[in-house]
Protein backbone atom coordinates (compact mmCIF):
# COMPACT_ATOMS: atom_id res chain seq x y z
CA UNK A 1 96.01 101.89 100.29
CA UNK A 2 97.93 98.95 97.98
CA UNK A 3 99.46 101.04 95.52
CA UNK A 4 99.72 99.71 92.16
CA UNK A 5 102.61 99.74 89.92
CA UNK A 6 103.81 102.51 92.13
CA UNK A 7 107.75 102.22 91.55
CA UNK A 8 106.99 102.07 88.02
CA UNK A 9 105.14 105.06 87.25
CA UNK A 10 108.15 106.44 89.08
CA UNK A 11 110.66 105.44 87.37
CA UNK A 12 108.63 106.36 84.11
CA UNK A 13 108.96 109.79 85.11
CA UNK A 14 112.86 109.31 85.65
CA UNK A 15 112.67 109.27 89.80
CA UNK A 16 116.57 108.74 91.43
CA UNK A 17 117.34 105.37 93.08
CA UNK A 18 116.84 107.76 96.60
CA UNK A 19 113.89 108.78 95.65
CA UNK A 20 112.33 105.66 94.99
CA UNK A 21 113.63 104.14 98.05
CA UNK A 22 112.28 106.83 100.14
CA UNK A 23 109.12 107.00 98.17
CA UNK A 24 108.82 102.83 98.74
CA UNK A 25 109.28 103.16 102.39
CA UNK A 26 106.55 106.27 102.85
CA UNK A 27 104.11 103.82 101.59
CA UNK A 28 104.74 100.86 102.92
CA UNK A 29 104.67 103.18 106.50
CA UNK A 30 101.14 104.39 105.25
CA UNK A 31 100.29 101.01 105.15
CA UNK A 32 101.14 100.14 108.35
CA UNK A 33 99.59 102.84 110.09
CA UNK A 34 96.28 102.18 108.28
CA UNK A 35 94.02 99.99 110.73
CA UNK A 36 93.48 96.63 108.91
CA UNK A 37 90.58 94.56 109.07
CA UNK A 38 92.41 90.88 108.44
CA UNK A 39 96.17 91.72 110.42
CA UNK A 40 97.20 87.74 110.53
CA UNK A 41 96.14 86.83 106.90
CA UNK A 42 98.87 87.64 104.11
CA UNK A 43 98.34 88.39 100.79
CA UNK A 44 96.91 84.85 99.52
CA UNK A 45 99.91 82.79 97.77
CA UNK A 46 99.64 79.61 95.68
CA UNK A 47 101.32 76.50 97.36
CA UNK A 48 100.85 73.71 95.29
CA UNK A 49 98.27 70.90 95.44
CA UNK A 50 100.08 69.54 98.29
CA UNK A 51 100.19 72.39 100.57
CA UNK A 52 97.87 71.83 103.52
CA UNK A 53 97.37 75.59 104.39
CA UNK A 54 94.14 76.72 104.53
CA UNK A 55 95.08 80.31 103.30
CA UNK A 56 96.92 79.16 100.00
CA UNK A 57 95.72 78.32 96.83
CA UNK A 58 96.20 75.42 95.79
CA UNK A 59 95.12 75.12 91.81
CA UNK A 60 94.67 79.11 91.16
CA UNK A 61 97.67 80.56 90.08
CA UNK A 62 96.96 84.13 88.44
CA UNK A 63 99.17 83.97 86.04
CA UNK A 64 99.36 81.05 84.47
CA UNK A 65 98.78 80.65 80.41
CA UNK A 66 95.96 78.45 79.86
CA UNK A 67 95.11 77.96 75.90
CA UNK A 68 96.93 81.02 74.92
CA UNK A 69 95.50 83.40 77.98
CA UNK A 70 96.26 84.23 81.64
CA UNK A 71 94.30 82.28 84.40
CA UNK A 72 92.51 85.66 85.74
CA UNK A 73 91.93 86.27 82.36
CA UNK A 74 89.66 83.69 81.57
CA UNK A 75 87.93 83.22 84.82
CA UNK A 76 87.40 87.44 85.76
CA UNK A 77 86.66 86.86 89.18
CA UNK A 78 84.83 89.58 91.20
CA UNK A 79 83.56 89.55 94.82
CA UNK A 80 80.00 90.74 95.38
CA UNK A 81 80.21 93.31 97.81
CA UNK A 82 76.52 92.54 99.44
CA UNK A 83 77.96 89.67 100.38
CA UNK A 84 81.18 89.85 101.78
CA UNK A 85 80.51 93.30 103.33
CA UNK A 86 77.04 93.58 103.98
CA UNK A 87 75.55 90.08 104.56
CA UNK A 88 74.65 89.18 108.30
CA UNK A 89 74.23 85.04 107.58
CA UNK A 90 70.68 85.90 108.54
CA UNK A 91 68.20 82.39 107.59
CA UNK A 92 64.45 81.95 107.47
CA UNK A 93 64.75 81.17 111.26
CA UNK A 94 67.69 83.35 112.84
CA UNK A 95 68.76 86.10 113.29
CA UNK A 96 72.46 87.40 111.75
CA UNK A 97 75.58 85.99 112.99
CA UNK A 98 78.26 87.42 110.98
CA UNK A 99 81.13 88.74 112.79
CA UNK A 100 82.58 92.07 111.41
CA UNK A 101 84.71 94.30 114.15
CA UNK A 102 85.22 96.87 111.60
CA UNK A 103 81.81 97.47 110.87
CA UNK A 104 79.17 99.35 113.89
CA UNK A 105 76.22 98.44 111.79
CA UNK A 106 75.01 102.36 111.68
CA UNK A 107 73.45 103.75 108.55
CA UNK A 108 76.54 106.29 108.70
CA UNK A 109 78.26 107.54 105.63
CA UNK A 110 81.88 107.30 107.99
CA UNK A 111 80.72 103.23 108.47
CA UNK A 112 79.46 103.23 104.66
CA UNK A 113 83.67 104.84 103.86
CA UNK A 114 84.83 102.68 106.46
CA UNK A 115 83.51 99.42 104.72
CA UNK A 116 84.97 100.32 101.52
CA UNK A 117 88.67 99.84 102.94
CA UNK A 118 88.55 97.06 104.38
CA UNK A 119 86.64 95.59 100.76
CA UNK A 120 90.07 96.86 99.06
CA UNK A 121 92.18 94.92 101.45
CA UNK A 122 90.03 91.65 101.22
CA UNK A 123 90.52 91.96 97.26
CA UNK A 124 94.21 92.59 97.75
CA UNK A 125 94.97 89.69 99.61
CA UNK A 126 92.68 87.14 97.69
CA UNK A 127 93.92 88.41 94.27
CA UNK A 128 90.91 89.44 93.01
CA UNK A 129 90.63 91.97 90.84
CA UNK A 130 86.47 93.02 90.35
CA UNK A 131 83.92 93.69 92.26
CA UNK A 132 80.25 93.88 91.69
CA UNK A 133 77.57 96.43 93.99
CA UNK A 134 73.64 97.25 94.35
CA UNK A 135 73.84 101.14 94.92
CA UNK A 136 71.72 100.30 98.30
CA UNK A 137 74.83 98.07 99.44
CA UNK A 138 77.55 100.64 99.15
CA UNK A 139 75.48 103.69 100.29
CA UNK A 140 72.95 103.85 103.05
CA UNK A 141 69.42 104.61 101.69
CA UNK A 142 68.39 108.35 103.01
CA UNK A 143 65.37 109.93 104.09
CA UNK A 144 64.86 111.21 100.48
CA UNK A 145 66.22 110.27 97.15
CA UNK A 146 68.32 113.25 96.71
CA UNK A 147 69.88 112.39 100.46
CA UNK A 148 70.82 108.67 99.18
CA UNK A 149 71.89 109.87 95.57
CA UNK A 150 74.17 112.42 97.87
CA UNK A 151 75.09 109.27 99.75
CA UNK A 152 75.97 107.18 96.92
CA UNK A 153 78.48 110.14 95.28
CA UNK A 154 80.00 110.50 98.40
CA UNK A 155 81.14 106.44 98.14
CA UNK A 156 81.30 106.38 95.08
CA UNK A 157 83.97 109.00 95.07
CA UNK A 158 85.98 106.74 97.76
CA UNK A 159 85.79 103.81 95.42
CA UNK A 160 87.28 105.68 92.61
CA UNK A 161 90.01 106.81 94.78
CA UNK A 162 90.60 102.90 95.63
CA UNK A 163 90.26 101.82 92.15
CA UNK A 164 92.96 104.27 91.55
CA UNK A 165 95.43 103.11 94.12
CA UNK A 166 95.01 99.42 93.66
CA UNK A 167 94.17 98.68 89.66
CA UNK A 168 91.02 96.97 91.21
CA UNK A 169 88.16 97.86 88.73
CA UNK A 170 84.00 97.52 88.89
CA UNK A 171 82.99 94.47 86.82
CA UNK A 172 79.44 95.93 87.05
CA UNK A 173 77.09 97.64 88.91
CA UNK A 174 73.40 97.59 89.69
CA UNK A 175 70.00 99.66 91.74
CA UNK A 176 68.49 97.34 94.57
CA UNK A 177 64.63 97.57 93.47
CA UNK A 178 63.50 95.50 95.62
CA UNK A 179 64.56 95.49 99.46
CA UNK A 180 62.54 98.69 100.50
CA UNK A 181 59.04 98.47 100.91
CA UNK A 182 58.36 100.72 97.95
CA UNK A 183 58.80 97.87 95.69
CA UNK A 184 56.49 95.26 97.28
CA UNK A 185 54.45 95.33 94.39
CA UNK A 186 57.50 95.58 91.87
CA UNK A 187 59.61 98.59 90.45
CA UNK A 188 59.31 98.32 86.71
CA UNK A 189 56.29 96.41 87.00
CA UNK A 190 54.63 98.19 89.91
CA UNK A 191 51.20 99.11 89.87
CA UNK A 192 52.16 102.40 91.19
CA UNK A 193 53.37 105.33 88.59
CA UNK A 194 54.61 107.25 91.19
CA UNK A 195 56.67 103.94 92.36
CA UNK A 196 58.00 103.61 88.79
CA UNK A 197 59.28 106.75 88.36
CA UNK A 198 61.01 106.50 91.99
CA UNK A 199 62.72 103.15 90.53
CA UNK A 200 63.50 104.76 86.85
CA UNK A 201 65.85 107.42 89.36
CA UNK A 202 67.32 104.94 90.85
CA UNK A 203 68.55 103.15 87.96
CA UNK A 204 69.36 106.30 86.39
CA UNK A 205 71.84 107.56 89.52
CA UNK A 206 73.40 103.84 90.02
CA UNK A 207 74.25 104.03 85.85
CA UNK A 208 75.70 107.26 86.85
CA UNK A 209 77.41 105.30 89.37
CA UNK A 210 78.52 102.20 86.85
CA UNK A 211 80.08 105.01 84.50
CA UNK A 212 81.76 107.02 87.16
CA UNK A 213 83.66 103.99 88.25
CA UNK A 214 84.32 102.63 84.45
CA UNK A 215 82.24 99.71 85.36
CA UNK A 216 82.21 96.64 82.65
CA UNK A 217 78.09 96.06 82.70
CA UNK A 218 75.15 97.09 84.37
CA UNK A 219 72.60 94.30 85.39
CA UNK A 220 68.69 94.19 85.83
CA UNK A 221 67.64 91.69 88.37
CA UNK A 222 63.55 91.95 88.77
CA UNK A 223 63.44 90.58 92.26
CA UNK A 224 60.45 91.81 92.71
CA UNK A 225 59.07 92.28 88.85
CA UNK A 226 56.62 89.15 88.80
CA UNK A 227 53.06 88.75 90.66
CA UNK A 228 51.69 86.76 93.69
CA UNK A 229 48.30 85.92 91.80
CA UNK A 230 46.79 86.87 88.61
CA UNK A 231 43.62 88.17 90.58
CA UNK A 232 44.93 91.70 90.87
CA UNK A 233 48.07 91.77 88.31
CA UNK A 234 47.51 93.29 85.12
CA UNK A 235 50.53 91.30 82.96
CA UNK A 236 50.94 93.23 79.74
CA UNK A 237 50.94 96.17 81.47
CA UNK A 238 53.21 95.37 83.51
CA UNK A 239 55.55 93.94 80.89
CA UNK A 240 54.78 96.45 78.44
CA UNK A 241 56.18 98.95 81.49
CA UNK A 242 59.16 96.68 81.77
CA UNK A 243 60.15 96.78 78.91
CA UNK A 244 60.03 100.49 78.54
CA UNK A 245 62.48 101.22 81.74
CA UNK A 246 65.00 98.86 80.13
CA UNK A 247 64.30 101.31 76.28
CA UNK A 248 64.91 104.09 78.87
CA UNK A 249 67.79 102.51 80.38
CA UNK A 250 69.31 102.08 76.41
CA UNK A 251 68.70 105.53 75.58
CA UNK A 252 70.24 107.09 78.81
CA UNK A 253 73.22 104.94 78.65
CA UNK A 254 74.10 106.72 74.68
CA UNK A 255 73.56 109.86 76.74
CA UNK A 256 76.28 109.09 79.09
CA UNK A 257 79.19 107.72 76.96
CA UNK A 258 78.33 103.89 78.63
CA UNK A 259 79.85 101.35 76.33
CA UNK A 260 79.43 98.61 78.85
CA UNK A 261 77.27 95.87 78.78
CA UNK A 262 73.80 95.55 80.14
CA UNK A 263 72.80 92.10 81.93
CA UNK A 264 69.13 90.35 83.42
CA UNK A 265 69.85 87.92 85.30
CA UNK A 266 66.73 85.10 85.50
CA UNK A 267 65.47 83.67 88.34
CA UNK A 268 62.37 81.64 88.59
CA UNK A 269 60.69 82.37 92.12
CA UNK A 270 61.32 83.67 95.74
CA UNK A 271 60.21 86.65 96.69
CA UNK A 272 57.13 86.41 94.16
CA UNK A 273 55.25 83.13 93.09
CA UNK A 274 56.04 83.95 89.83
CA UNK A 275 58.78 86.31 88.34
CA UNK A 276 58.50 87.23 84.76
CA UNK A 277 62.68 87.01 84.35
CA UNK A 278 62.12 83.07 85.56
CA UNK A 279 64.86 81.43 83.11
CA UNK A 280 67.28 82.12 80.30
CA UNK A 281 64.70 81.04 77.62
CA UNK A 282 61.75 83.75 79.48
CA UNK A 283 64.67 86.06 79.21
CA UNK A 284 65.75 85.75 75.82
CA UNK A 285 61.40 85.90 74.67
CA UNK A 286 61.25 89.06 76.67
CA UNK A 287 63.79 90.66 75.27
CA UNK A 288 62.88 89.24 71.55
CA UNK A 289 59.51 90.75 72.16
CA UNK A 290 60.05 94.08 72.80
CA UNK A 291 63.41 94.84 70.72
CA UNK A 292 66.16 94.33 73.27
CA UNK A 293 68.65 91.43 72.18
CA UNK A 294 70.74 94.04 70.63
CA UNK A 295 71.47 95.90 73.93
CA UNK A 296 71.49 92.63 76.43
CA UNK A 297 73.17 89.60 77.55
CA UNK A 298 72.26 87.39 80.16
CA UNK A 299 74.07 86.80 83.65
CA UNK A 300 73.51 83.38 85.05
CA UNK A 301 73.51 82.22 88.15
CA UNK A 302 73.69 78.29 89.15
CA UNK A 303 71.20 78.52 92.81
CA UNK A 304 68.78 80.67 90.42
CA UNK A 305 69.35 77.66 87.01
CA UNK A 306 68.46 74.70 90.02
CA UNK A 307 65.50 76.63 91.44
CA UNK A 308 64.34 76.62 88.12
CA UNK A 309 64.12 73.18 87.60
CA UNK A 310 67.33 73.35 85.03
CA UNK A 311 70.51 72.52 85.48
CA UNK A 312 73.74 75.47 85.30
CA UNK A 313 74.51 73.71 81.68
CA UNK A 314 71.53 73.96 80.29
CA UNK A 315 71.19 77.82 81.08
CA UNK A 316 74.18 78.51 79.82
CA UNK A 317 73.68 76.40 76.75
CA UNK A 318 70.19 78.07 76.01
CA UNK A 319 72.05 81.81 76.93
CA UNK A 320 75.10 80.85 74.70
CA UNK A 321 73.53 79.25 71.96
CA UNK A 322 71.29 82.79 71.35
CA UNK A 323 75.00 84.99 71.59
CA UNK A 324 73.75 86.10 74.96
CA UNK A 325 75.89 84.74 77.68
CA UNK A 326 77.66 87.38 79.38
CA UNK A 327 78.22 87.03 82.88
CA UNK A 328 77.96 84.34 85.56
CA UNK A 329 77.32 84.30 89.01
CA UNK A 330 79.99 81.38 90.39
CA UNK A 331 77.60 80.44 93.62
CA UNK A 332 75.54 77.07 94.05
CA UNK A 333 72.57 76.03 96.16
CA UNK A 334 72.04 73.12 98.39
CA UNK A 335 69.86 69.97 96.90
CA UNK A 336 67.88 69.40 99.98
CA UNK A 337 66.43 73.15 100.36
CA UNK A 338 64.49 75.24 98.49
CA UNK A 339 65.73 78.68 98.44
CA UNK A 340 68.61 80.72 97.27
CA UNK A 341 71.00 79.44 99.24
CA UNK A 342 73.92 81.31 97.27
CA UNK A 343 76.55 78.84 98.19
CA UNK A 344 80.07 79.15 96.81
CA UNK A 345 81.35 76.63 94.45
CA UNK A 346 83.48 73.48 95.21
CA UNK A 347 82.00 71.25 92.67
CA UNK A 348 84.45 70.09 90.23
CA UNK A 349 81.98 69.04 87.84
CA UNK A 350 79.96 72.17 87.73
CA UNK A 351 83.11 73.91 87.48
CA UNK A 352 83.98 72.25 84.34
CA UNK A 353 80.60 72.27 82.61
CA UNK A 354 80.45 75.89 83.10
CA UNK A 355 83.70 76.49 81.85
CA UNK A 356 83.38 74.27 78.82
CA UNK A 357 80.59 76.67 77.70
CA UNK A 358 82.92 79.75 78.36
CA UNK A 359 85.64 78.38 76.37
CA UNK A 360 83.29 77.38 73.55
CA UNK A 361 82.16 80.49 73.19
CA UNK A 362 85.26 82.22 73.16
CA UNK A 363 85.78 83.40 76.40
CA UNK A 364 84.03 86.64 78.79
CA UNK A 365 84.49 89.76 77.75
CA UNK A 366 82.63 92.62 79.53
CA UNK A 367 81.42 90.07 82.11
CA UNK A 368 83.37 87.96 84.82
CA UNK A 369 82.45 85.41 87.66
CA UNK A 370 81.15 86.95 90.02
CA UNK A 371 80.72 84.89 93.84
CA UNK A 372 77.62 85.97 94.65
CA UNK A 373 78.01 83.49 97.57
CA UNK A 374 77.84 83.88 101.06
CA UNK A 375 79.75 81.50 103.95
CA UNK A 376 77.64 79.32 106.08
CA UNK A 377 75.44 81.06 108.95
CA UNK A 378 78.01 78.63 111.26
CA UNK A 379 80.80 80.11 109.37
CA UNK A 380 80.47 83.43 110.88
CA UNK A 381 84.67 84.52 111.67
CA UNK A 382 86.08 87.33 108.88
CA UNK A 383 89.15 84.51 107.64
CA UNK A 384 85.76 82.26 106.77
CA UNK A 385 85.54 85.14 103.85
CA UNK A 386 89.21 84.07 102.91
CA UNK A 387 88.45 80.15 103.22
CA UNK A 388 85.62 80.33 101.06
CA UNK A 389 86.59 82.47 98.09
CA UNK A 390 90.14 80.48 98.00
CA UNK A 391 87.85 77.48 97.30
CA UNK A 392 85.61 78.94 94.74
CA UNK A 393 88.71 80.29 93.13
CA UNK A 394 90.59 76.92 92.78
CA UNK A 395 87.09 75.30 92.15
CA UNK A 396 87.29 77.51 88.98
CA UNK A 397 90.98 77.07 88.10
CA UNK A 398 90.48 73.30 88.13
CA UNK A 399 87.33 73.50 85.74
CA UNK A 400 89.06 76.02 83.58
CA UNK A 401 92.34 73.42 82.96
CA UNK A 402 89.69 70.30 82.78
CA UNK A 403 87.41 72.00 80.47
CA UNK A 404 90.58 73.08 78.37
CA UNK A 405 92.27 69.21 78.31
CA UNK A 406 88.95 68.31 77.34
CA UNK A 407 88.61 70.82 74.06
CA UNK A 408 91.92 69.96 73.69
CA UNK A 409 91.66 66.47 73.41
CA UNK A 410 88.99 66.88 71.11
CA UNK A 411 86.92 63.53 71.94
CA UNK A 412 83.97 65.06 73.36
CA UNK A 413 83.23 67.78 70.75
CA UNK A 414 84.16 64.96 67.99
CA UNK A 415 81.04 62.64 69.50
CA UNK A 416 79.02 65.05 69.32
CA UNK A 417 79.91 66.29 65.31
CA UNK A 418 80.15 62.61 64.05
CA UNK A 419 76.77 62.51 65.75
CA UNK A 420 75.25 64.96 63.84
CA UNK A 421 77.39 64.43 61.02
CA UNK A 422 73.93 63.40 58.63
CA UNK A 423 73.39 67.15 58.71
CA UNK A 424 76.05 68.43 57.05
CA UNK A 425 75.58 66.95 53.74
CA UNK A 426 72.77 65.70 51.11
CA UNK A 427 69.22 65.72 52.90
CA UNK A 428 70.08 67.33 55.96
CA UNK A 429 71.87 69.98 54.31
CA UNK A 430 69.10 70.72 52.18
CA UNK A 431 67.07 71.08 54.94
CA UNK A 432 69.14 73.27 57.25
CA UNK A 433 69.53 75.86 54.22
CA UNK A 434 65.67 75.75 53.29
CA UNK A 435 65.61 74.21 49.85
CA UNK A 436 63.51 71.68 50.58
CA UNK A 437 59.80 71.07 52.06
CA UNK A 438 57.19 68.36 53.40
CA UNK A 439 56.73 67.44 49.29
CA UNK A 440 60.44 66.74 48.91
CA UNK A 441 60.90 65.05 52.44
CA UNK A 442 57.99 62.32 51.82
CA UNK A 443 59.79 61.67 48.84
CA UNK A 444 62.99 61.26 50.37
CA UNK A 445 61.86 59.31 53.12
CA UNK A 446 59.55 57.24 51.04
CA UNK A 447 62.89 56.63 48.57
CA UNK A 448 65.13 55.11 51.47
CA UNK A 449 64.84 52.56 53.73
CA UNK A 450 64.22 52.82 57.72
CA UNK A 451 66.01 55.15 59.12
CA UNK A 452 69.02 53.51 61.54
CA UNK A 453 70.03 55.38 64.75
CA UNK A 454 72.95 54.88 66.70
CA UNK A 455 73.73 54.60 70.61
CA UNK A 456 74.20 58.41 72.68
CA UNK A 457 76.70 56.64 74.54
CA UNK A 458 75.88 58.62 77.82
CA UNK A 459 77.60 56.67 79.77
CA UNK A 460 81.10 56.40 77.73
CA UNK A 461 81.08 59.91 78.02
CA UNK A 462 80.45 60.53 81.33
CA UNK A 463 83.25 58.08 81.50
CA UNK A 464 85.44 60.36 78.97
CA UNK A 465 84.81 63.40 81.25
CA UNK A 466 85.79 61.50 84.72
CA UNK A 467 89.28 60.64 82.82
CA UNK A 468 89.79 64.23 83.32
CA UNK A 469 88.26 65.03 86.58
């Protein structure tokens, strides 16, 4: 479709000069005959801060060395493909409005192939170079599970094809537990046995999935794995359960040669009342509990950190500060409504804070940011899929080179170690290593004078970060 590289791997096998030409011009006629879904938007090219076109970037610039790495690098985007392919801008109150002339809206495996094209082409022309998938989003669900586990090798087969012609590559990959009406009551933590073992399948055919494509990660999302009300739940069996499809999920993966990473992503409500995965720190206690922080990471996601009553930073501070940020979901939500609004991101601040945290703790590695972000339901034309993942991608590049003038600089991180500075010697010291207790302390205390405290300074740093911004 966009061949990578292609002259290259040519020449690498000693091609002629005719042969390339000729070889050049056969695919670029390929290309043209192929039907394409956006035929008046180019291939996505930075144009400066002062360019007023709508289709450029104007921050992003792919290749450009930031603190020692590439731009793309550092920020791993991915598109989620539930989004940009399969998401009608359907709201509590209306029906879909999304316009998509490529797409019939059948359950067919030729519309199911036919989506996966035109996905390629949107990540060629935005630059991006992952994409994330539930199983149910790629492949239309059959009458049985063997029909949609047929289904999903059919695709999956297709996407591996793409992969291979474009350098695009999975980021990660994941089973939709929780759209069918099967999973009402939950997948992991259903009631039902029978329900259980139908989810357990799943998982185990979209890990096949995830490995067949070289995918980075794998994630859990429970979006149904919580209760309505305690009258009918039972909660440590339900947890106990859990926790055993995610053992499961360990032990199949050594079966299978996966070396990727495995994600849960919290959120705190909506469908259920309560959901069990509700933050980073009910995460992080789960998986403490029943023996899993060696085998996961967390993948945060701002709409799901604000329905929770936190903010993005302080996820990703609790997720980073226990090794277990992995992956991000780069959306946002709206302040005045109370659902997952999945909004893509255009706040510079939030941009920054998350990016501070990235760069602090050295960077993603198996996980990216991932838009899981939908337009507007007004926003309904295919080039509103270009306008809004060009401003989630500068959004990003602009945090990325704040957050990295601010390290940099060395201010901020300096507050805060001067301001902690009385634990790095004498009592504090003592106490941080363990050689002292209450005995030693009421002597200390009762040896010195009131304790001083200085100013946070709040405010002269929020001052300190607007310098930058």
């Amino acid at each position: 479709m966009y061949p990578r590289n292609h002259l290259d791997q040519l020449q690498t096998q000693g091609a002629s000069s005719l042969v390339l030409l000729v070889t050049l011009l056969i695919t670029i006629i390929k290309q043209k005959m192929m039907s394409e879904a956006f035929p008046d938007i180019p291939v996505i090219p930075y144009e400066g801060s002062q360019s007023k076109n709508p289709l450029a970037f104007k921050h992003y610039i792919h290749n450009e060395v930031i603190g020692g790495k590439t731009m793309k690098d550092h920020l791993r985007f991915a598109a989620a493909y539930w989004h940009t392919m399969r998401n009608e801008l359907i709201d509590p109150f209306g029906v879909g409005t999304s316009s998509k002339p490529w797409d019939d809206r059948s359950d067919s495996i030729e519309n199911a192939l036919r989506r996966t094209e035109v996905f390629f082409e949107f990540l060629h022309k935005t630059g991006i170079d992952y994409y994330c998938f539930h199983d149910r989003d790629v492949a239309p669900e059959g009458a049985t599970l063997a029909e949609s586990n047929q289904n999903l090798e059919v695709v999956v087969e297709k996407l591996k094809e793409l992969q291979g012609q474009t350098g695009k590559k999975l980021l990660w990959g994941t089973a939709c537990l929780f759209t069918h009406p099967r999973y009402m009551h939950g997948a992991g933590t259903s009631c039902s046995a029978n329900v259980y073992a139908y989810a357990a399948a799943q998982v185990k055919s979209a890990m096949d999935a995830t490995v067949a494509l070289g995918g980075e990660g794998y994630v859990f999302w429970g979006g149904r794995e919580g209760y309505t009300t305690l009258l009918n739940t039972n909660m440590k069996r339900e947890l106990d359960n859990l926790a055993k499809l995610l053992h499961m999920a360990v032990d199949y993966a050594a079966e299978i040669g996966f070396t990727g990473k495995f994600f849960i992503e919290p959120k705190p409500k909506e469908p259920t009342s309560h959901q069990y995965d509700s933050d980073a720190a009910a995460c992080l206690n789960f998986l403490r509990e029943f023996d899993l922080m060696d085998h996961f990471q967390l993948n945060i996601e701002t709409n799901h950190a604000t329905l929770a009553n936190h903010s993005m930073h302080h996820e990703l501070v609790v997720a980073a500060s226990a090794g277990a940020l992995g992956s991000v979901d780069a959306n946002t939500g709206h302040p005045q409504l109370g659902w997952d609004t999945d909004q893509f991101p255009t706040d510079i601040y939030l941009t920054t804070q998350i990016m501070l945290e990235i760069l602090r703790m050295g960077g993603l590695t198996q996980g990216g940011l991932n838009f899981d972000a939908k337009p507007r339901r007004e926003s309904f034309e295919p080039v509103d899929l270009f306008h809004a993942h060009i401003g989630g991608m500068d959004a990003f590049a602009r945090g990325l080179k704040i957050a990295h003038a601010i390290i940099e600089d060395g201010r901020l991180d300096g507050f805060v170690s001067k301001r902690y500075s009385s634990w790095d010697s004498g009592i504090g010291s003592k106490v941080e290593s363990g050689e002292v207790g209450f005995k030693e302390l009421e002597e200390y205390a009762l040896s010195n004078d009131e304790p001083s405290v200085e100013s946070g300074r709040q405010e002269m740093l929020e001052n300190l970060i607007n310098e930058f911004i």
